[in-house]
Protein backbone atom coordinates (compact mmCIF):
# COMPACT_ATOMS: atom_id res chain seq x y z
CA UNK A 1 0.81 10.68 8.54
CA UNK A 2 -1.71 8.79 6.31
CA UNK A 3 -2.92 10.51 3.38
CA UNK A 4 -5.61 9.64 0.53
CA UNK A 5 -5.20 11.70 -2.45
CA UNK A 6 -7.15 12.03 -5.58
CA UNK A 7 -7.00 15.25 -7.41
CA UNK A 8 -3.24 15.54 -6.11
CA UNK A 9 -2.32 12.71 -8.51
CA UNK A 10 -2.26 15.06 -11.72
CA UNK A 11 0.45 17.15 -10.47
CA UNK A 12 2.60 13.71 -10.88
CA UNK A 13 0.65 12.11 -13.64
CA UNK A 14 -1.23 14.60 -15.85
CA UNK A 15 -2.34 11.42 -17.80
CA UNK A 16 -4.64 10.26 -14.75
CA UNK A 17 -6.66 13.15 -15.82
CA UNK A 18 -10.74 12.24 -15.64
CA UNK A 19 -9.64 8.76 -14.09
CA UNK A 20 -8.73 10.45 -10.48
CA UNK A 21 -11.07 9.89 -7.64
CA UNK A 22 -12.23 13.54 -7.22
CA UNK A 23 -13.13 14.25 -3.52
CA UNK A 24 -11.50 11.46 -1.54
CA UNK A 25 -12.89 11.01 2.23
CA UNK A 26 -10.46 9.36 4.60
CA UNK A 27 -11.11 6.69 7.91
CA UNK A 28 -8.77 5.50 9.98
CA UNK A 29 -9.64 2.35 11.69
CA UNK A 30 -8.19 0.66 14.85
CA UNK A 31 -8.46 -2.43 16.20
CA UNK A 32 -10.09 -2.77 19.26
CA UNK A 33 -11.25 -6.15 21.43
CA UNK A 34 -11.41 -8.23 17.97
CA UNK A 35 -13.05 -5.40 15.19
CA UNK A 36 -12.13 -2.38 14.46
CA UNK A 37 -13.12 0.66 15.41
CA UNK A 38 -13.80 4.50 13.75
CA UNK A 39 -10.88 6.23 15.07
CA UNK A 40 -10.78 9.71 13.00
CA UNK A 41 -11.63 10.88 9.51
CA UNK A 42 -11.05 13.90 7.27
CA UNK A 43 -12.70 15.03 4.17
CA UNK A 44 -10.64 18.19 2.54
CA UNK A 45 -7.18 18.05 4.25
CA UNK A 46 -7.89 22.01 4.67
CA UNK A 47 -4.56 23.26 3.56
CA UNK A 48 -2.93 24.14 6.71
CA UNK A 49 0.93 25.42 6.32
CA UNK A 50 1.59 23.07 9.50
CA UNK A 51 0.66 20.19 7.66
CA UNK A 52 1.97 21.32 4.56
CA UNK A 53 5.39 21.69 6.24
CA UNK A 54 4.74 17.81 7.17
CA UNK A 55 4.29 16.77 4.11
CA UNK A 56 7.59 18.12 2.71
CA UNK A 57 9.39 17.33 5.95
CA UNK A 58 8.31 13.57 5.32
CA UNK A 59 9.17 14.03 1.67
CA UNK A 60 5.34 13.45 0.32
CA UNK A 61 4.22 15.31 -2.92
CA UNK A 62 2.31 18.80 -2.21
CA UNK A 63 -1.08 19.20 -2.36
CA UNK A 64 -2.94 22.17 -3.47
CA UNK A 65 -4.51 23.84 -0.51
CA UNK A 66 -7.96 24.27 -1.73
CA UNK A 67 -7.62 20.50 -3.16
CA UNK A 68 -10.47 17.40 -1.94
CA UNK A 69 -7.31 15.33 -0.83
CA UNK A 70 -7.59 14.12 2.61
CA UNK A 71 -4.80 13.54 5.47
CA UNK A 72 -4.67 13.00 8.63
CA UNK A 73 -1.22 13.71 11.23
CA UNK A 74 -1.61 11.49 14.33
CA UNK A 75 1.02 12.19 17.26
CA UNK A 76 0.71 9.01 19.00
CA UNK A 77 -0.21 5.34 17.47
CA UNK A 78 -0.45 2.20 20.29
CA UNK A 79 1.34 -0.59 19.16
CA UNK A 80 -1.83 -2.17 17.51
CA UNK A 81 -3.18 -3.04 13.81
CA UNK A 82 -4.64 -0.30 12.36
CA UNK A 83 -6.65 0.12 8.27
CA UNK A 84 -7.20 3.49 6.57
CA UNK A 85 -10.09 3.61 4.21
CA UNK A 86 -10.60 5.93 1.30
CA UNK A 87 -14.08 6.32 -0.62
CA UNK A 88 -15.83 8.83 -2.84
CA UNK A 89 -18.07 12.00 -1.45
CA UNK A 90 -19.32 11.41 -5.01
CA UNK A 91 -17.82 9.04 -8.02
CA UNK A 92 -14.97 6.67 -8.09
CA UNK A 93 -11.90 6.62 -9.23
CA UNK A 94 -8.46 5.97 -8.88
CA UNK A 95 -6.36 7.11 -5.54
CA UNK A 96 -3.62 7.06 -3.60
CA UNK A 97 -2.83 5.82 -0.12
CA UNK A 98 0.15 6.43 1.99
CA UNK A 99 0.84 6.35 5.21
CA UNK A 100 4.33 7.67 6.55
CA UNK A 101 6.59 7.15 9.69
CA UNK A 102 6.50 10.69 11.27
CA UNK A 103 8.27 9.79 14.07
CA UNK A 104 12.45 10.20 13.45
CA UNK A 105 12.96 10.30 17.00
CA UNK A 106 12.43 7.23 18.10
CA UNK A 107 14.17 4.11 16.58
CA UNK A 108 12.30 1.49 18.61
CA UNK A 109 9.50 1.87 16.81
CA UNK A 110 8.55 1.19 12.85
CA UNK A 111 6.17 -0.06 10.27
CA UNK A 112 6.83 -3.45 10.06
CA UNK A 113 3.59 -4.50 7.86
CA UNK A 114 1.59 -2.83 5.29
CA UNK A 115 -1.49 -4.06 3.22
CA UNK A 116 -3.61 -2.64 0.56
CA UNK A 117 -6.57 -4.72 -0.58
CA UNK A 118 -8.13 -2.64 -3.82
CA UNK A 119 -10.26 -3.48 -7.19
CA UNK A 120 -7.62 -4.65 -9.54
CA UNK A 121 -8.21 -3.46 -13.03
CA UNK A 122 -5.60 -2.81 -15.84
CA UNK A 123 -3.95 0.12 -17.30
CA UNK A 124 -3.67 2.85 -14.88
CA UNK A 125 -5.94 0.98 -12.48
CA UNK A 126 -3.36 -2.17 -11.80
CA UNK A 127 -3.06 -2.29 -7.90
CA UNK A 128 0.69 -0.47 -7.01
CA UNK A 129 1.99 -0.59 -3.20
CA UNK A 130 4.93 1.56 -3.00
CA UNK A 131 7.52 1.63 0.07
CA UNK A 132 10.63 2.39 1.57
CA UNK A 133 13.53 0.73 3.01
CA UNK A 134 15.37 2.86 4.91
CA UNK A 135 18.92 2.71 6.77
CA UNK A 136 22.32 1.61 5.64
CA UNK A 137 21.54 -2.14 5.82
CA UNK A 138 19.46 -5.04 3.71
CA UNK A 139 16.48 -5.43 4.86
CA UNK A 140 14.55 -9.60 4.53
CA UNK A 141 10.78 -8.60 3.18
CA UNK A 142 8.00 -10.89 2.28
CA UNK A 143 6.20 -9.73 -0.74
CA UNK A 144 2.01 -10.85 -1.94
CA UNK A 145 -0.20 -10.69 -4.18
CA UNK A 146 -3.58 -12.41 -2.58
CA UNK A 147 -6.18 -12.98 -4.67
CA UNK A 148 -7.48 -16.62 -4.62
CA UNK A 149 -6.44 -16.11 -0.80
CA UNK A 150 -9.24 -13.84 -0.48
CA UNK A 151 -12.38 -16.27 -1.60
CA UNK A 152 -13.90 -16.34 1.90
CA UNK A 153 -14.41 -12.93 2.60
CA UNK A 154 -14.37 -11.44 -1.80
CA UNK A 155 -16.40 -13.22 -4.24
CA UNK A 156 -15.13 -11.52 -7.49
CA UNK A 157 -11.35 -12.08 -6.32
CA UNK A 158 -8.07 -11.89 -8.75
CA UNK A 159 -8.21 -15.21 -10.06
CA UNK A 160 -4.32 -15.49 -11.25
CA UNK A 161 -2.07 -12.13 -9.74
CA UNK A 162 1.08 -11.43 -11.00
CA UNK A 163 3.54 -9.69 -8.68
CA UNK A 164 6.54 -7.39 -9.97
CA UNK A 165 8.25 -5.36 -7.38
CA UNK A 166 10.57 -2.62 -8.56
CA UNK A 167 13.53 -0.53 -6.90
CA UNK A 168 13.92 3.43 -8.25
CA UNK A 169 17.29 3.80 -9.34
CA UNK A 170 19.82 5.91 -7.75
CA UNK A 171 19.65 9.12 -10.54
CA UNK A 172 15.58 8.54 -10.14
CA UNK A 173 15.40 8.23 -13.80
CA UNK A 174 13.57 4.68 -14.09
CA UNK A 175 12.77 1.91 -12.05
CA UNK A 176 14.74 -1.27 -11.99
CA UNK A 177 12.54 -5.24 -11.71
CA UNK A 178 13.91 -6.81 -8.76
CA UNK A 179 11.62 -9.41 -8.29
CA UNK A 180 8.66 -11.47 -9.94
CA UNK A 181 6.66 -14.39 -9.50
CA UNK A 182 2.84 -15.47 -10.62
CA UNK A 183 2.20 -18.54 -8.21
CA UNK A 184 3.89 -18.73 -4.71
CA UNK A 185 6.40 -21.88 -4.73
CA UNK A 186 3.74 -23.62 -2.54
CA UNK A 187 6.52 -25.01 -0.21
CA UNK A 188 5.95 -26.00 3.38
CA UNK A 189 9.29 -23.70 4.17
CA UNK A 190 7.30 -20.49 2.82
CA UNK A 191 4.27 -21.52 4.54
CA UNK A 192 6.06 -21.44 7.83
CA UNK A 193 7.73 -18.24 6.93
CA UNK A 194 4.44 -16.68 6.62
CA UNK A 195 2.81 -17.88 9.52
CA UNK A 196 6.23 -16.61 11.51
CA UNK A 197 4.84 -12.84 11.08
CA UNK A 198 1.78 -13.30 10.91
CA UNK A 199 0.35 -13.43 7.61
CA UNK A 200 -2.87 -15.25 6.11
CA UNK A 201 -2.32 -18.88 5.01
CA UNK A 202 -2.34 -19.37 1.41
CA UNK A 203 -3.51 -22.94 -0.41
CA UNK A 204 -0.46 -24.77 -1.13
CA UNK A 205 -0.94 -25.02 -5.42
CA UNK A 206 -2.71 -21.61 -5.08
CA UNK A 207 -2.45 -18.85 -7.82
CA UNK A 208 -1.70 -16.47 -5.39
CA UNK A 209 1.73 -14.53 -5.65
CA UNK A 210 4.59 -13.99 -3.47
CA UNK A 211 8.43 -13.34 -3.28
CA UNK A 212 10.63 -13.33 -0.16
CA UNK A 213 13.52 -10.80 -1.06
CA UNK A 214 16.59 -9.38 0.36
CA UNK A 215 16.13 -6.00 -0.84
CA UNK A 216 19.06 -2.86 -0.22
CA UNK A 217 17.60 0.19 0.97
CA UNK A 218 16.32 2.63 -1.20
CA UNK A 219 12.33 3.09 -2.66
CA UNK A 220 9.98 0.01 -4.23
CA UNK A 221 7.10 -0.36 -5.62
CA UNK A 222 4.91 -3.56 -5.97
CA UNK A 223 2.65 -3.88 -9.05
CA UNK A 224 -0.36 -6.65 -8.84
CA UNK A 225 -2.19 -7.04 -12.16
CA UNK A 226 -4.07 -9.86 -13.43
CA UNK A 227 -2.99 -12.55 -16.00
CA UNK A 228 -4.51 -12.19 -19.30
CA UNK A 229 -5.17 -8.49 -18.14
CA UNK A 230 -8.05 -10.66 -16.11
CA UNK A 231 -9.78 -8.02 -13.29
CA UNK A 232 -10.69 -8.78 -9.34
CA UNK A 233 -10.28 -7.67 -6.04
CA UNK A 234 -6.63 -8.20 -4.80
CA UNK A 235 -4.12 -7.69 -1.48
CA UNK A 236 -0.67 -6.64 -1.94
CA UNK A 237 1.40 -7.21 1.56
CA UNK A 238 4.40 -6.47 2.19
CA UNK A 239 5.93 -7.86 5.86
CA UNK A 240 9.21 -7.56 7.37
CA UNK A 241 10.66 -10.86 7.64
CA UNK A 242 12.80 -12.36 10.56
């Protein structure tokens, strides 16, 4: 299930109100011989109950059914990279991506890597990559904030990210900082760690962020702002580690 909502962002944060992207549209890319490739897209998620029962099955917010959010339900992924990109029919503003598991079936297969690469601004409009470790066991995940990383392919990149990554607490009244760091440790150890899942390489020295944490199941979020409330485009990542 991968999802981009806009106007479904006030139910959860009435403050958001005017700074929502109104009428999100929604592509879902695949990667195919070396670039990727249009695989679907939905504008207006078109309020079906079966989707709607989804959602709540999966544990996602509700969305109005006469609401510009988009979504998509796929039945069958190939084991392959894929990127979901949301834009404005009109405007910009500030939205939400998720994409869910749907599959409690089968066990063999998982999410095992998710990026988000977004305009990082402050405020409300700090880049936030929430996620879920699930089971009854501690779970070894790798953690970034790229933004100096990014300076072949951006030019108006994050100079300096800051990472925090946060764990809800168990009554869901707060959130709990489990982790922080504003320049990676540089370390030849790390670098080999992120090569061993296959993640960018980032400049040892750089002022790119990134933890490696043992982290106890339950939900996280990880917040990517600028130093000096400085502005850019940045990637939070967020890898399963061996």
């Amino acid at each position: 299930m991968v999802r981009g909502v806009g106007p479904g962002l006030l139910d959860g944060d009435p403050t958001l109100a005017g700074h929502e992207l109104g009428d999100p549209q929604l592509k879902l890319f695949e990667m195919q011989s070396g670039a990727f490739a249009l695989l679907t897209s939905n504008d207006n998620w078109g309020g079906a109950s079966t989707l709607s029962e989804k959602f709540a099955e999966l544990g996602q917010g509700a969305l109005a059914r006469d609401s510009k959010d988009a979504a998509l339900y796929l039945e069958t992924l190939g084991q392959r990279v894929y990127t979901a990109q949301i834009s404005g029919v009109t405007g910009s503003g500030v939205a939400l991506a998720e994409a869910y598991d749907a599959d409690f079936a089968d066990k063999s297969k998982r999410l095992t890597a998710l990026s988000v690469r977004n305009q990082v601004g402050t405020g409300s409009e700090v880049l936030i990559a929430g996620f879920v470790v699930s089971g009854d066991a501690p779970k070894r995940v790798i953690v970034r904030g790229v933004g100096p990383g990014l300076a072949k392919d951006v030019a108006a990149y994050l100079a300096d990210p800051q990472l925090l990554v946060h764990r809800l607490k168990a009554d869901r009244t707060g959130w709990d900082l489990v982790g922080s760091n504003d320049n990676w440790d540089g370390t030849a150890a790390t670098a080999e760690l992120f090569e061993s899942v296959g993640m960018g390489a980032l400049d040892a020295g750089s002022k790119d962020a990134a933890l490696v944490l043992e982290l106890e199941p339950g939900i996280y979020t990880a917040q990517i702002s600028g130093v000096g409330d400085s502005t850019g485009v940045a990637l939070a990542e967020i890898y399963e580690a061996p």
